[in-house]
Protein backbone atom coordinates (compact mmCIF):
# COMPACT_ATOMS: atom_id res chain seq x y z
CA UNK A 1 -122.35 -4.90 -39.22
CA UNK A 2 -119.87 -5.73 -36.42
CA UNK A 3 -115.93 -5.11 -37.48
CA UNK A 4 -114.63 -7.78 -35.59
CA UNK A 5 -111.37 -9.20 -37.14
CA UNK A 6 -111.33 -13.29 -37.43
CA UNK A 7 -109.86 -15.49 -38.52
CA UNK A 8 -111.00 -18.14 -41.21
CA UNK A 9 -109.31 -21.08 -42.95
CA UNK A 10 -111.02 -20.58 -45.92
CA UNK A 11 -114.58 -18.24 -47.70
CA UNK A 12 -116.56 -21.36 -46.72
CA UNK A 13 -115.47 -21.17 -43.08
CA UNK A 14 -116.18 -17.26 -42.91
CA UNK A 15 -119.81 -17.99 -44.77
CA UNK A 16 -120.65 -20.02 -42.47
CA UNK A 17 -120.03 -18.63 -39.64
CA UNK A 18 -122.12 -15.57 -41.11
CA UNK A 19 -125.53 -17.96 -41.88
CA UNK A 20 -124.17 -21.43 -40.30
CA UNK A 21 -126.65 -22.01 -37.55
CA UNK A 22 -130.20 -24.61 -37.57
CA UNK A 23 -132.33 -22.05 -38.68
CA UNK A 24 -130.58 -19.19 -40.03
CA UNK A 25 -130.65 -19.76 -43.66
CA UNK A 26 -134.75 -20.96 -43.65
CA UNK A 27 -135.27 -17.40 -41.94
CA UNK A 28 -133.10 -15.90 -44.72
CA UNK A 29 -134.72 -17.70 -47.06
CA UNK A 30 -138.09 -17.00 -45.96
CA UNK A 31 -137.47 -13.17 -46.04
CA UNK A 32 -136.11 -13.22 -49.63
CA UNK A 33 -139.04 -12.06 -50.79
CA UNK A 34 -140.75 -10.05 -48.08
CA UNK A 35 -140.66 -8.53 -44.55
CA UNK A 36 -141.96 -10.97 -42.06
CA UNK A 37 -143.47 -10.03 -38.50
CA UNK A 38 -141.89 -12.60 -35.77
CA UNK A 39 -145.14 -14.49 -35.06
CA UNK A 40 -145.13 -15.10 -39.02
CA UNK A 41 -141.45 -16.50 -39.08
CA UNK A 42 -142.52 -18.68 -36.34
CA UNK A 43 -145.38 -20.41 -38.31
CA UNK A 44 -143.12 -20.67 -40.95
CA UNK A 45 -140.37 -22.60 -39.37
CA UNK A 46 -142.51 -24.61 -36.26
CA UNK A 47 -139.88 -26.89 -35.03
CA UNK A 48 -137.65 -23.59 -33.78
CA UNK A 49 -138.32 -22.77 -30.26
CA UNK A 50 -139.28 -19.21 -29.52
CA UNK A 51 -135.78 -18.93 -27.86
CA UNK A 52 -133.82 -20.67 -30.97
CA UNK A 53 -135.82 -18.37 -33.20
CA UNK A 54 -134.94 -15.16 -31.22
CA UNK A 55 -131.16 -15.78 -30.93
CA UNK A 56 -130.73 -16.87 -34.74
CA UNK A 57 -132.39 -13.64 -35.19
CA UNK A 58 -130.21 -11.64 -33.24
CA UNK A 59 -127.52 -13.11 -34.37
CA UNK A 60 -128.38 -12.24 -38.29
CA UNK A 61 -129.52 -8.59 -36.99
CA UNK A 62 -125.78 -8.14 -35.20
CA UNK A 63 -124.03 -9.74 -38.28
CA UNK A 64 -125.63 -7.15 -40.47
CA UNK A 65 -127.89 -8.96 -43.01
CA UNK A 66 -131.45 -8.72 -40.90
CA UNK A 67 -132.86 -5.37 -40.38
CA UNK A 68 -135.47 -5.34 -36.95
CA UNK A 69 -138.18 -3.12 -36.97
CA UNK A 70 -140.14 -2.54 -33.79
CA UNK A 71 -143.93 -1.51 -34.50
CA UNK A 72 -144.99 1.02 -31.49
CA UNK A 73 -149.11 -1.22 -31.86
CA UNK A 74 -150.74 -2.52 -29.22
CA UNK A 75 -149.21 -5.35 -28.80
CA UNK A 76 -145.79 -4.46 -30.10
CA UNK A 77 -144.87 -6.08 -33.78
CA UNK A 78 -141.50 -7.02 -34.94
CA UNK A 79 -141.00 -6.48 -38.66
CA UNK A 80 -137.76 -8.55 -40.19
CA UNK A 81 -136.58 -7.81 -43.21
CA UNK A 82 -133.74 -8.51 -45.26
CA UNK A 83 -130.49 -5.88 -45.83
CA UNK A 84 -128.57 -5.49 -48.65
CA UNK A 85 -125.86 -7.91 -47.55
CA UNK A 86 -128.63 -10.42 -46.31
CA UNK A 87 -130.14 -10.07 -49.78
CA UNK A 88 -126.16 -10.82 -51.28
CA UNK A 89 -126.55 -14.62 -49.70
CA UNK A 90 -130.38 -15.69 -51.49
CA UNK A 91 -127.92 -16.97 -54.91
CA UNK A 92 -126.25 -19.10 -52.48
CA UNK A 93 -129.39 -20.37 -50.72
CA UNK A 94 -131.01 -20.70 -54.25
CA UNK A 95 -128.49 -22.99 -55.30
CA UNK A 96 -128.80 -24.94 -51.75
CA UNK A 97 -132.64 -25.29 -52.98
CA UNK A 98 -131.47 -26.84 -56.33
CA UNK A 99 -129.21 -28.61 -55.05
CA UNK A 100 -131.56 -29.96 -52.55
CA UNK A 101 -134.29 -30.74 -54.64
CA UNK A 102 -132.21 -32.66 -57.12
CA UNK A 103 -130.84 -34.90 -53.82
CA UNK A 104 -134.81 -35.22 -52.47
CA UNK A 105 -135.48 -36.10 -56.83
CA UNK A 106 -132.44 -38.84 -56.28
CA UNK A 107 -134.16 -40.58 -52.74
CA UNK A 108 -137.91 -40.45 -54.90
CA UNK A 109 -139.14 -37.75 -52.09
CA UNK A 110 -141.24 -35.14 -53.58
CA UNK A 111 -140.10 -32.13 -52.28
CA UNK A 112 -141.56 -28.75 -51.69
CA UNK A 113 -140.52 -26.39 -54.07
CA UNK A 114 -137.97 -23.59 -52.68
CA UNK A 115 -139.83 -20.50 -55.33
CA UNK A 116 -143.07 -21.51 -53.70
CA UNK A 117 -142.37 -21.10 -49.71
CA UNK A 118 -142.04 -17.67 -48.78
């Protein structure tokens, strides 16, 4: 994890800026339970780019809470999988799920259930 000193307003400020981003807590979320190869985060999460997906990534890997593995196979695999810190945040994005599906339950969508995805 980088020691850069910032500054935040408030813990909600500094979380965010930790998993704030379009797609960093769905590839948090989706590595709860599992290392995850690259090509497999992608299926998971379609509408991020291969760009968007590489940078939110990145940024999770230099922020401390995604571990990259690189597989020497022909072609080269990346493995992602969560670190110890990365695996602190999954209460908080369980409770986004609850609170999510209770606000999907409210608008009469049927939502997918968070325990289900992986």
């Amino acid at each position: 994890m980088k020691s850069e000193k910032k500054q935040f307003n408030c813990p909600v400020e500094a979380t965010l800026s930790l998993i704030g981003g379009k797609y960093k807590p769905l590839i948090l979320w989706h590595l709860r339970t599992q290392p995850l190869h690259y090509m497999e985060l992608q299926r998971l999460i379609p509408n991020a780019t291969p760009k968007m997906l590489s940078g939110q990534l990145r940024d999770l890997e230099n922020c401390g809470m995604v571990n990259r593995e690189v597989i020497p196979e022909k072609p080269p695999k990346t493995l992602y999988s969560l670190t110890s810190f990365g695996k602190s945040v999954i209460p908080v994005l369980s409770a986004m799920c609850d609170w999510g599906t209770e606000y999907l339950n409210h608008l009469n969508v049927q939502p997918a259930s968070c325990s289900s995805q992986k």
